[in-house]
Protein backbone atom coordinates (compact mmCIF):
# COMPACT_ATOMS: atom_id res chain seq x y z
CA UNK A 1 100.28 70.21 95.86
CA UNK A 2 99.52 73.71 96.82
CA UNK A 3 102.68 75.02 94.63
CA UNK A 4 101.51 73.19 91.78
CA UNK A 5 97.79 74.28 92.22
CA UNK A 6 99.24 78.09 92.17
CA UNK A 7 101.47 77.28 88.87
CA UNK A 8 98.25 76.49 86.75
CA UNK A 9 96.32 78.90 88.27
CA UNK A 10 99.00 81.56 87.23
CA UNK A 11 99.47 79.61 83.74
CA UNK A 12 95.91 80.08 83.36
CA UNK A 13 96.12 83.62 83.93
CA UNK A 14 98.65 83.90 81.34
CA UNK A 15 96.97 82.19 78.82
CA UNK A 16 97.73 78.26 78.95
CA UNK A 17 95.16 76.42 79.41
CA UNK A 18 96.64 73.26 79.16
CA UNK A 19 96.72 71.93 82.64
CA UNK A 20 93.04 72.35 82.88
CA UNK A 21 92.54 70.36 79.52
CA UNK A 22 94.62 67.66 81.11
CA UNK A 23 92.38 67.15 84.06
CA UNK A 24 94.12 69.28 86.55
CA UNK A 25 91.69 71.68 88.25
CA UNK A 26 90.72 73.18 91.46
CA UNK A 27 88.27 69.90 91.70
CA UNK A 28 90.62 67.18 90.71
CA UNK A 29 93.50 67.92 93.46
CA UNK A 30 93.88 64.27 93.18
CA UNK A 31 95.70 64.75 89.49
CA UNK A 32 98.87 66.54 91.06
CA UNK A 33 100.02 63.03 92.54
CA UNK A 34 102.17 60.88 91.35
CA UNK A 35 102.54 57.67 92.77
CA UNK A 36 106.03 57.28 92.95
CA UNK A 37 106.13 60.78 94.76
CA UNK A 38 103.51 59.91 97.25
CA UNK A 39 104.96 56.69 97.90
CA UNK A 40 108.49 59.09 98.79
CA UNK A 41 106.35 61.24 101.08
CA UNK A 42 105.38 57.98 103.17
CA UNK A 43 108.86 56.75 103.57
CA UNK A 44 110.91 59.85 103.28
CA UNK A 45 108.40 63.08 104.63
CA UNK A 46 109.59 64.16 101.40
CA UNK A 47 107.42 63.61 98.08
CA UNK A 48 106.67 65.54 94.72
CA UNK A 49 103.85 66.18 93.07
CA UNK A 50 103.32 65.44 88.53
CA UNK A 51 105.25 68.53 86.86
CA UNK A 52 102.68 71.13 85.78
CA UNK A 53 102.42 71.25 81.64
CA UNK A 54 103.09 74.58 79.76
CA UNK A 55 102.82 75.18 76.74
CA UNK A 56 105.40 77.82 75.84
CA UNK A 57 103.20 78.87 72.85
CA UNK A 58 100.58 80.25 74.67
CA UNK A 59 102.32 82.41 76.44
CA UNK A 60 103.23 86.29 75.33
CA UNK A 61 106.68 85.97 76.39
CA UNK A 62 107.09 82.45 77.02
CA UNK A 63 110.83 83.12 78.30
CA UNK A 64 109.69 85.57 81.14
CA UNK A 65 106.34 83.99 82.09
CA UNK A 66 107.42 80.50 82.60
CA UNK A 67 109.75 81.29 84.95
CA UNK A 68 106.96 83.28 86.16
CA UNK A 69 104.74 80.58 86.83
CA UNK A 70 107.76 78.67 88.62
CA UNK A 71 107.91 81.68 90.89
CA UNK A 72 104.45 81.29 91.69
CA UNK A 73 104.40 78.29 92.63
CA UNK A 74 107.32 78.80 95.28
CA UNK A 75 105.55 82.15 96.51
CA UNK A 76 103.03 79.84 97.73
CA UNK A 77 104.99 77.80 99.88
CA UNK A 78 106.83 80.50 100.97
CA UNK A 79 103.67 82.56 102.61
CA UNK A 80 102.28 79.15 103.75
CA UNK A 81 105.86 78.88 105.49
CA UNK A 82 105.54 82.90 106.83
CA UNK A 83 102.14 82.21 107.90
CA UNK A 84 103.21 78.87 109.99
CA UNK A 85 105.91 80.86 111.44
CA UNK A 86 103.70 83.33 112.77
CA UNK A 87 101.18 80.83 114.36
CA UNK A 88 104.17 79.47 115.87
CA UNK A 89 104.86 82.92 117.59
CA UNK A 90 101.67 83.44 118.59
CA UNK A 91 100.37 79.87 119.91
CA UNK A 92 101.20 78.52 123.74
CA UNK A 93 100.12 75.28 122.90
CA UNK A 94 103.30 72.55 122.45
CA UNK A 95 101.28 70.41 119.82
CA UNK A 96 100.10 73.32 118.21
CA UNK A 97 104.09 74.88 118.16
CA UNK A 98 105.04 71.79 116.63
CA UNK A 99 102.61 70.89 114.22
CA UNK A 100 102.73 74.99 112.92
CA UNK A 101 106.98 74.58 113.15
CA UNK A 102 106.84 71.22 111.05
CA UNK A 103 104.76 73.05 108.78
CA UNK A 104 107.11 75.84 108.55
CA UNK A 105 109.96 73.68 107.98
CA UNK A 106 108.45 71.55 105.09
CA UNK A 107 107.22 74.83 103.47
CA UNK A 108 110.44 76.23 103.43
CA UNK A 109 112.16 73.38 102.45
CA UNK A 110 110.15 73.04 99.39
CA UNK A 111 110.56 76.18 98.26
CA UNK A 112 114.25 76.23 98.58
CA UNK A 113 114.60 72.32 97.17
CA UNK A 114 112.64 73.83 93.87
CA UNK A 115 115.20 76.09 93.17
CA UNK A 116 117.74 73.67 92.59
CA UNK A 117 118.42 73.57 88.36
CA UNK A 118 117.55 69.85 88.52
CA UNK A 119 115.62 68.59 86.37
CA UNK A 120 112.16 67.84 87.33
CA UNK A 121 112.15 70.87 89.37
CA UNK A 122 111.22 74.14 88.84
CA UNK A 123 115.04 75.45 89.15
CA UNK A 124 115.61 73.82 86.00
CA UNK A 125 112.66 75.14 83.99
CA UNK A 126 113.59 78.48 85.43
CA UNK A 127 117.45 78.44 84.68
CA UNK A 128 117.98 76.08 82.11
CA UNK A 129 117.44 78.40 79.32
CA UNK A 130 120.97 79.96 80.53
CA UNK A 131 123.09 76.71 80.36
CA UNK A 132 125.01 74.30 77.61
CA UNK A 133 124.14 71.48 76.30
CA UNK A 134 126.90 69.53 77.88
CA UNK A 135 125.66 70.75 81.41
CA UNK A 136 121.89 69.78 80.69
CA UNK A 137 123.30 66.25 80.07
CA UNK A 138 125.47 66.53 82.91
CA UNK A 139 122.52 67.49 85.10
CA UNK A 140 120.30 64.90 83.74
CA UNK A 141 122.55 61.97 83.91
CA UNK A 142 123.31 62.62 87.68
CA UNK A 143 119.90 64.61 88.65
CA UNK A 144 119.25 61.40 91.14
CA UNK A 145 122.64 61.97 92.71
CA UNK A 146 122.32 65.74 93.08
CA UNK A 147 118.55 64.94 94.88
CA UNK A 148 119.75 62.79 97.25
CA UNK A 149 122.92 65.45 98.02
CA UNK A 150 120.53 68.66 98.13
CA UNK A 151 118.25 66.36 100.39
CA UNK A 152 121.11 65.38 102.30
CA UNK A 153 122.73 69.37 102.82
CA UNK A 154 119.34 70.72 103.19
CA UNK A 155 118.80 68.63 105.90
CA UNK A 156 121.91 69.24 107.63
CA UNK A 157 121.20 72.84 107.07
CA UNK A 158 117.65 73.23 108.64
CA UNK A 159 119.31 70.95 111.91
CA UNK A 160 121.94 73.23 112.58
CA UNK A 161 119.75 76.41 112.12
CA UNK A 162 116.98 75.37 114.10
CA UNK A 163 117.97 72.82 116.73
C-alpha cells in the first residue's frame, strides 16, 4: 500500500487528479485493497494492492511522467527496505532483527517483483510503450505463468543470498 500511496501522491503532483476523485486518499488507505490481493497476502505473504489510475492526459509529458510515477512508487519500498536494513544493523534484539529483516526482505522484494513488464505491474506500464503488439499479447496471455515463475526465482534468489 505504501508504493501505491506514493504513486498518487506523485500523480497528484503532476497534475492527475484522478485517484483522488476515485476515492483514493491519504484517509481512505482502505481503497488500495483488493480482495483477491489481500486474500494472496494471507495465504501466500505475498499480495497486491488495486492498480493506481492515470490519466495520461493530464500529464505534460505523459510518456516520461508515468513511468515517473511507477518509479515513485518503487522508491518507496526501496528506502522502507534501506531503512529496515539499517535497524537491523543497529538493533541487539533477535525479535527486533527479525521482524526489521522480514521487513527488509518484503520491501525489497516488492520493489524488484514491480519491475517485471507484466501486466498489472508497474514494469509493464513503465516498459510497455517499447514493445510489439505480438509480445503484449504474449505477455498477457501467460502474465499468470510468468507471476508464479518470478515468484518462484525470486524466492530462490533471496534464499541463497541471505541464508
Amino acid at each position: 500500500m505504501l508504493n501505491k500511496y506514493y504513486q498518487i501522491k506523485k500523480a497528484s503532483s503532476l497534475g492527475d487528479d484522478t485517484a483522488p476523485r476515485a476515492g483514493r486518499t491519504i484517509d481512505n488507505r482502505l481503497s488500495y485493497l483488493s480482495r483477491w490481493g489481500l486474500l494472496a497476502a494471507f495465504l501466500t505473504f505475498f499480495g497486491r494492492g488495486k492498480q493506481v489510475k492515470i490519466d495520461p492526459a493530464k500529464l505534460a509529458d505523459p510518456n516520461k511522467q508515468i513511468k515517473e510515477i511507477h518509479l515513485f512508487g518503487m522508491r518507496a519500498n526501496t528506502v522502507l527496505a534501506g531503512a529496515s536494513l539499517i535497524f537491523c544493523l543497529v538493533f541487539d534484539n533477535m525479535i527486533l532483527v527479525f521482524f526489521f529483516s522480514t521487513l527488509f526482505m518484503a520491501n525489497l522484494q516488492i520493489s524488484l517483483f514491480g519491475l517485471l513488464p507484466v501486466p498489472d505491474l508497474d514494469g509493464y506500464a513503465m516498459f510497455s510503450k517499447n514493445f510489439t503488439q505480438k509480445t503484449k499479447d504474449n505477455l498477457t496471455k501467460y502474465k499468470v505463468s510468468l507471476i508464479i515463475l518470478a515468484l518462484f526465482v525470486l524466492s530462490l534468489l533471496f534464499h541463497a543470498v541471505f541464508d
